[in-house]
Protein backbone atom coordinates (compact mmCIF):
# COMPACT_ATOMS: atom_id res chain seq x y z
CA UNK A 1 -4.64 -19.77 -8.24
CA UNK A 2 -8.09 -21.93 -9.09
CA UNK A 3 -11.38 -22.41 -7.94
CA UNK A 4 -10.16 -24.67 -4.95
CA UNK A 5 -10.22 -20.88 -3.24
CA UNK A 6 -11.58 -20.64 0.26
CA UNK A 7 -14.93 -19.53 1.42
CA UNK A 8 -15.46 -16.30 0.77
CA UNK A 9 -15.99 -14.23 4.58
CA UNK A 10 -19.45 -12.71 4.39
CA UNK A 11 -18.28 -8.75 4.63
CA UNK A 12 -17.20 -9.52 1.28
CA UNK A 13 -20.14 -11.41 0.19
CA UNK A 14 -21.87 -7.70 -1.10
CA UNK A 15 -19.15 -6.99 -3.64
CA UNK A 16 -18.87 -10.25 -4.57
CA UNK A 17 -22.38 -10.02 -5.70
CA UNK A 18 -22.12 -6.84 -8.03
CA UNK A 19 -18.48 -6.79 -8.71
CA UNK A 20 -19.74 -4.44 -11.71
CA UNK A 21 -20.38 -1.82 -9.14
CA UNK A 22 -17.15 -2.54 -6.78
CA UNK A 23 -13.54 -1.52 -6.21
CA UNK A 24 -10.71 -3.88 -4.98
CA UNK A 25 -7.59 -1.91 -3.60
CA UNK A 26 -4.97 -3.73 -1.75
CA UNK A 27 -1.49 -2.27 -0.40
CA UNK A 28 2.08 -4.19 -1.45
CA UNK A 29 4.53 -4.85 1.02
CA UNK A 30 3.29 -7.06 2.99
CA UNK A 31 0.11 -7.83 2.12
CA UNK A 32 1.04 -8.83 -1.78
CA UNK A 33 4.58 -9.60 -1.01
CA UNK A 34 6.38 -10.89 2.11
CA UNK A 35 8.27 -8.05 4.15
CA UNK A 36 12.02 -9.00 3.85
CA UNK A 37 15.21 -7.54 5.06
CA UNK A 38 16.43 -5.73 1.87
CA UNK A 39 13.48 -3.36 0.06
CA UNK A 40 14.69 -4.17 -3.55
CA UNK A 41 14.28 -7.99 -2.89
CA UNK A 42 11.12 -8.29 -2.45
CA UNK A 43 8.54 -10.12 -4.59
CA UNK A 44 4.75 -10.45 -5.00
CA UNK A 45 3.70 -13.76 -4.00
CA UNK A 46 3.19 -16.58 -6.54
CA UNK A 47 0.36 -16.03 -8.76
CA UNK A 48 0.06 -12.10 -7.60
CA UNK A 49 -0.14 -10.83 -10.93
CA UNK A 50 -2.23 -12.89 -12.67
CA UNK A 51 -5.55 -13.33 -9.65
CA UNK A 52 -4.62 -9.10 -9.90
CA UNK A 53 -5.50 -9.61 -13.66
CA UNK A 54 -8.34 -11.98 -13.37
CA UNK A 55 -9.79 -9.48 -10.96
CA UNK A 56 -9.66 -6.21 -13.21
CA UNK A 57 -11.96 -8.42 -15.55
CA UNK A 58 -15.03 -8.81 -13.01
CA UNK A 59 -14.61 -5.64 -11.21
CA UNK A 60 -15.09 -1.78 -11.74
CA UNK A 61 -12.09 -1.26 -10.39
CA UNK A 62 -9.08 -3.21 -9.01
CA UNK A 63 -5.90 -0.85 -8.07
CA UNK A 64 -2.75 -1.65 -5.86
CA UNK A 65 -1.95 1.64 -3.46
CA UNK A 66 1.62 1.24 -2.02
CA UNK A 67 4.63 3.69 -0.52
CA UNK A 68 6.66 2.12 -3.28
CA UNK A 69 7.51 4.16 -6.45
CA UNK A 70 5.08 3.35 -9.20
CA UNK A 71 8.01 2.20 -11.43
CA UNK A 72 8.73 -0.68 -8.94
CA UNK A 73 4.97 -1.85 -8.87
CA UNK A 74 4.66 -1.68 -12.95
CA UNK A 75 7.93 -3.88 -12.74
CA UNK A 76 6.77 -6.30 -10.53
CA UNK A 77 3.28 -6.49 -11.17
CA UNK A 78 3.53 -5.86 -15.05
CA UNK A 79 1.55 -9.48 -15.19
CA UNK A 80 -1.37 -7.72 -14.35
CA UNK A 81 -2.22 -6.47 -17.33
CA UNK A 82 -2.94 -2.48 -18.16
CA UNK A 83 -6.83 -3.01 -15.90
CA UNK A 84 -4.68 -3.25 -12.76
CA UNK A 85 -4.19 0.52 -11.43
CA UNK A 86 -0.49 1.15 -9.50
CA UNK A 87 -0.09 4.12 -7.08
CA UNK A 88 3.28 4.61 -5.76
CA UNK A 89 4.04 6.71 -2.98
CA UNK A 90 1.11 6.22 -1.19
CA UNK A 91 -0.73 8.17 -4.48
CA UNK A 92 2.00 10.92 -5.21
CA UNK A 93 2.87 8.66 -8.79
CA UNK A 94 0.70 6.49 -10.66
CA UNK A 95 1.11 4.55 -13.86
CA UNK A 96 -1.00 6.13 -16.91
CA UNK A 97 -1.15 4.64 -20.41
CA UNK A 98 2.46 3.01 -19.76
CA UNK A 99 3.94 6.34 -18.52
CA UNK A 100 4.89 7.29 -14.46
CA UNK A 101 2.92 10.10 -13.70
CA UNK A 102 3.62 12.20 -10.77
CA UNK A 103 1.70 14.23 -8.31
CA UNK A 104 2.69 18.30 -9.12
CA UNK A 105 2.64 19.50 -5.80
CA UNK A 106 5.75 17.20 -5.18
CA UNK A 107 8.11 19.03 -7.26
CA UNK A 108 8.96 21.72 -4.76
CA UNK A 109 10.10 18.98 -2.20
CA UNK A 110 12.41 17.08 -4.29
CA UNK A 111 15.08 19.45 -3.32
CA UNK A 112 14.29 19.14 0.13
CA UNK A 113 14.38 15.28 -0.12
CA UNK A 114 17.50 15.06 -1.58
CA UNK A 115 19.10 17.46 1.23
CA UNK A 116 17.81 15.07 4.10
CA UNK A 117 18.92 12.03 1.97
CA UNK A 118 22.70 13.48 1.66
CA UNK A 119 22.35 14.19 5.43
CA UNK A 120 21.25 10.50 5.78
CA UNK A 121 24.36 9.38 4.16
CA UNK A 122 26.75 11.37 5.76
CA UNK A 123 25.32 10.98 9.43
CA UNK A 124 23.82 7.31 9.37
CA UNK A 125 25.91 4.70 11.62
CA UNK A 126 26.53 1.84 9.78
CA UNK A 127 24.07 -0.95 9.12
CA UNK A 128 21.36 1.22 8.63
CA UNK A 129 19.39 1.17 5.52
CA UNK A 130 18.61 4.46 3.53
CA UNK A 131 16.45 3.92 0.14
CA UNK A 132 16.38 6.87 -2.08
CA UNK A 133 12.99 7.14 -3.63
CA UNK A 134 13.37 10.80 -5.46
CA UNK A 135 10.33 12.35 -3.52
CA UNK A 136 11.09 10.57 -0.19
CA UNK A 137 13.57 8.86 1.67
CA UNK A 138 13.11 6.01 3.91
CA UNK A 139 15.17 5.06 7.42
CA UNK A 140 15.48 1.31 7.62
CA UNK A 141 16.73 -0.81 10.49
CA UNK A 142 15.56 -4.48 10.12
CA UNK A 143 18.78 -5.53 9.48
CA UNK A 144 19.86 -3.25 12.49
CA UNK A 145 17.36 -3.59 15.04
CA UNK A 146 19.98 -0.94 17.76
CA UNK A 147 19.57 1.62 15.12
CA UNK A 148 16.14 2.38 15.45
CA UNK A 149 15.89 4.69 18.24
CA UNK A 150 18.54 6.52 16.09
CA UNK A 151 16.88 6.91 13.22
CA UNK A 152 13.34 8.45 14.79
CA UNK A 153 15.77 10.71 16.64
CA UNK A 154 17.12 11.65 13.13
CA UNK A 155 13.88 11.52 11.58
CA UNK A 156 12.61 13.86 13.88
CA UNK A 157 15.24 16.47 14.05
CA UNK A 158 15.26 16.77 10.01
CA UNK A 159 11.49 16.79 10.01
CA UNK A 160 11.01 19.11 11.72
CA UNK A 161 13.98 21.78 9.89
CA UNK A 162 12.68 20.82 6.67
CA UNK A 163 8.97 20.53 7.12
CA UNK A 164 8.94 16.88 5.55
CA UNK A 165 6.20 14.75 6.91
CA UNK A 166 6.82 11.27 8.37
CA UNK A 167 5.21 8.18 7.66
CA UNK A 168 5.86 5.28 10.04
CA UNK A 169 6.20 1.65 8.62
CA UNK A 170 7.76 -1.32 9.42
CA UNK A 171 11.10 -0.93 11.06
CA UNK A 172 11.50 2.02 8.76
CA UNK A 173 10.47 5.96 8.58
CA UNK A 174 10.17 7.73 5.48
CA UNK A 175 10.22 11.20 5.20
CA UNK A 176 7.26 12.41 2.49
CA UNK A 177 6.26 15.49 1.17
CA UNK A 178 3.28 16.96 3.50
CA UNK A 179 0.89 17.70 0.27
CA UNK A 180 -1.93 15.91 2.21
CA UNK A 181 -1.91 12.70 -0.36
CA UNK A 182 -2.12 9.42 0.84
CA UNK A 183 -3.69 5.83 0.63
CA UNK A 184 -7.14 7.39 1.86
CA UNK A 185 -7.23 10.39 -0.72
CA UNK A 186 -6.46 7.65 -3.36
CA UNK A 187 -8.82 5.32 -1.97
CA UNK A 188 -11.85 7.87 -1.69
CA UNK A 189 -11.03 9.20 -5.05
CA UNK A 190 -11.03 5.65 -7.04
CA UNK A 191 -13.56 4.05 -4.86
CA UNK A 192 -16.23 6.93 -4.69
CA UNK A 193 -18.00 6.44 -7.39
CA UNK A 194 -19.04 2.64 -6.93
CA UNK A 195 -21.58 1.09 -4.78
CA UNK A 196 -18.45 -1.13 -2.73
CA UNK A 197 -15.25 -1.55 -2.25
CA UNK A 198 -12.58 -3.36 0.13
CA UNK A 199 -8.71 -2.02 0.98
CA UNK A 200 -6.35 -4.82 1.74
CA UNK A 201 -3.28 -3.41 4.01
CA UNK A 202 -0.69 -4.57 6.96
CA UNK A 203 0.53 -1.20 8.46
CA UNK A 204 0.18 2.17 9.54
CA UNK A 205 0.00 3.68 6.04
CA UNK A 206 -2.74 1.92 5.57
CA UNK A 207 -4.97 3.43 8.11
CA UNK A 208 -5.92 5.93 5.98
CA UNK A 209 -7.78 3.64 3.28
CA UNK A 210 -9.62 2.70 6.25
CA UNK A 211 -10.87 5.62 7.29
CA UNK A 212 -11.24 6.99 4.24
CA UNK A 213 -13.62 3.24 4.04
CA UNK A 214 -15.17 5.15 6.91
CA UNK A 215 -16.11 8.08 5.16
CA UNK A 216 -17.88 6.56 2.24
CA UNK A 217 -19.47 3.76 4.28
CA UNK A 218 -21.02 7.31 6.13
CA UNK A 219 -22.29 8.14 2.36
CA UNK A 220 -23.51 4.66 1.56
CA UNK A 221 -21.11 2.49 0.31
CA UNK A 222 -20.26 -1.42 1.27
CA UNK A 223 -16.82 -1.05 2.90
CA UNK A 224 -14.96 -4.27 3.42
CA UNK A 225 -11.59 -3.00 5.97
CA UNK A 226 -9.23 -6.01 5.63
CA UNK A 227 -6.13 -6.55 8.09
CA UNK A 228 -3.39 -9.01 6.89
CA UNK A 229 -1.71 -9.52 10.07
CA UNK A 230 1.35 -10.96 11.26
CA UNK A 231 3.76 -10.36 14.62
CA UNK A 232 4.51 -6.78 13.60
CA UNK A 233 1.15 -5.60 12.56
CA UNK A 234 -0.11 -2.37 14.04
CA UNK A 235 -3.35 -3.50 16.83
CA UNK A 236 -5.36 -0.87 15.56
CA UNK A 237 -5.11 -1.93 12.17
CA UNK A 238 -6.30 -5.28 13.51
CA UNK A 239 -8.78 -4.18 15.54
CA UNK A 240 -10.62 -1.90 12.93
CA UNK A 241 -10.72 -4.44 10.26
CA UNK A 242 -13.78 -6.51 9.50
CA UNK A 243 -11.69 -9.43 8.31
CA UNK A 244 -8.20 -10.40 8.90
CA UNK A 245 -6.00 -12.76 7.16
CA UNK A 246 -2.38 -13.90 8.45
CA UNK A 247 0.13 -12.94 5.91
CA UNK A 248 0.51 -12.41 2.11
CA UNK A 249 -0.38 -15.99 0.92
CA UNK A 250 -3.41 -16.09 2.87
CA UNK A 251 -4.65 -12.34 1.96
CA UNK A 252 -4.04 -13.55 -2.38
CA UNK A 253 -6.09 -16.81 -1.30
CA UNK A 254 -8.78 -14.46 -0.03
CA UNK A 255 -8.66 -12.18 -3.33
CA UNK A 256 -8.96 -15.33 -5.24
CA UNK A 257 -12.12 -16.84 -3.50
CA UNK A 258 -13.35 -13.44 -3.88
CA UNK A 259 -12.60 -13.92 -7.73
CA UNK A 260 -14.47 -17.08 -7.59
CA UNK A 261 -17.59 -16.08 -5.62
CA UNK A 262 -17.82 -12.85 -8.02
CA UNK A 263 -17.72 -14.94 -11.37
CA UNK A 264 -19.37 -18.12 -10.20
C-alpha cells in the first residue's frame, strides 16, 4: 500500500508519534485475511505482508497473535520479513530464529487432543468440518449451518470428560489445552515493556488482548483496542473498542496510515 493511506483515527495518534516506544499486534482470520468457508483457503489480504514488514521497521514491536498454528502464519506471512513476530495457537507456538517453537505445558494434552479428534471423526454427521491442529481441534459448521447446535453439544460433552478448554470462534469451537495461554498473556508479555501499543482482532479470542490492553493501560500504557467488524462480529468486541474498522481491507488500510503517520 502507499502514502494515499487514510487519516490516521486519533487513539492511534500517541503511537504513531513514538513508534520507537510502541507495539502493533493484530489477530489473522479475519482481520488480516477474509473469513472463508474452508480454513486452509484462506489468504492475507493484498499487500499483508509487506505494510507487516514496513511496520517492524518503525516500531518496537509488530507481532501477529492468531488460533492458527504458527507454521501456517510463517507460510503465509513469510513476506514479512524475520521483524514480524507469529504466535499460533493463540501463543501456545511461536516462530523463533526460523524454527516452530512450542509452549511445554502443551505436551501432556496432545494425547488428549488426538482422542477427541478420533471421536470427532467417528461421531461427526456429515458436512461438518474438523481441522486437526496437533494441540487442538476445531468444530466447523459454515459450510453446515444445521450442524452447529451439534457440535457445542459435542463440544461440551468431550470437554468436559477430557478437561480440554473451549474457545468459541466463528461458526467453529476448538477444543485447547486449559494451560491459561492466550492472546492476552501474549499480548501483556510482548507489549509490557513499551510505552503503547494497539491489538487488532474480530472475535471472541480476541477479547483477551483487550483486556489484557486493560491491564497495562491501569499501569500506564497508551492502549489503542481496535474492532474490525463485520455481520458476525461479537457486540462486545465492538463495543469495547476505541476504533472500529469494517473488514480486513479496511483494518490493513488503517495499519498503513498508521505506517505513514509514524514515518512521516
Amino acid at each position: 500500500m502507499d502514502a494515499a493511506a487514510p487519516s490516521l483515527p486519533a487513539p492511534l495518534l500517541a503511537l504513531a508519534a513514538a513508534p520507537e516506544s510502541a507495539a502493533v499486534l493484530t489477530d489473522f482470520d479475519g482481520t488480516l485475511a477474509p473469513i472463508v468457508a474452508d480454513p486452509e483457503a484462506a489468504l492475507p489480504v493484498a499487500g499483508a505482508p509487506a505494510v507487516l514488514e514496513a511496520l517492524s521497521r518503525c516500531f518496537a514491536v509488530v507481532v501477529v497473535v492468531s488460533g492458527r498454528p504458527a507454521s501456517f502464519l510463517a507460510r503465509h506471512l513469510a513476506g514479512a520479513g524475520p521483524r514480524v513476530g507469529l504466535y499460533g495457537g493463540y501463543g501456545l507456538e511461536w516462530v523463533e530464529d526460523g524454527h516452530i517453537r512450542r509452549a511445554p505445558e502443551v505436551e501432556p494434552w496432545l494425547a488428549v487432543a488426538a482422542e477427541v479428534l478420533a471421536a470427532a471423526r467417528a461421531e461427526a454427521p456429515p458436512g461438518l468440518g474438523i481441522e486437526d491442529k496437533g494441540w487442538a481441534v476445531t468444530l466447523h459448521w459454515r459450510r453446515a449451518p444445521s450442524l452447529g447446535a451439534w457440535a457445542q453439544t459435542f463440544a461440551e460433552r468431550w470437554a468436559e470428560r477430557t478437561g480440554l478448554a473451549l474457545q468459541p470462534g466463528r461458526l467453529a469451537v476448538e477444543f485447547r489445552p486449559p494451560v491459561g495461554v492466550d492472546k492476552g498473556t501474549v499480548v501483556e508479555r510482548l507489549a509490557g515493556g513499551q510505552r503503547g501499543a494497539c491489538f487488532a482482532g474480530d472475535d471472541a479470542g480476541d477479547l483477551a488482548a483487550f483486556d489484557a490492553l486493560d491491564r497495562l493501560a491501569a499501569r500506564g500504557l497508551h492502549s489503542v483496542r481496535v474492532a474490525v467488524a463485520d455481520a458476525e462480529s461479537p457486540s462486545e468486541l465492538i463495543e469495547r473498542a476505541d476504533v472500529v474498522v469494517q473488514g480486513p481491507i479496511a483494518a490493513l488500510a488503517l495499519l498503513d496510515s498508521l505506517r505513514v503517520a509514524a514515518t512521516a
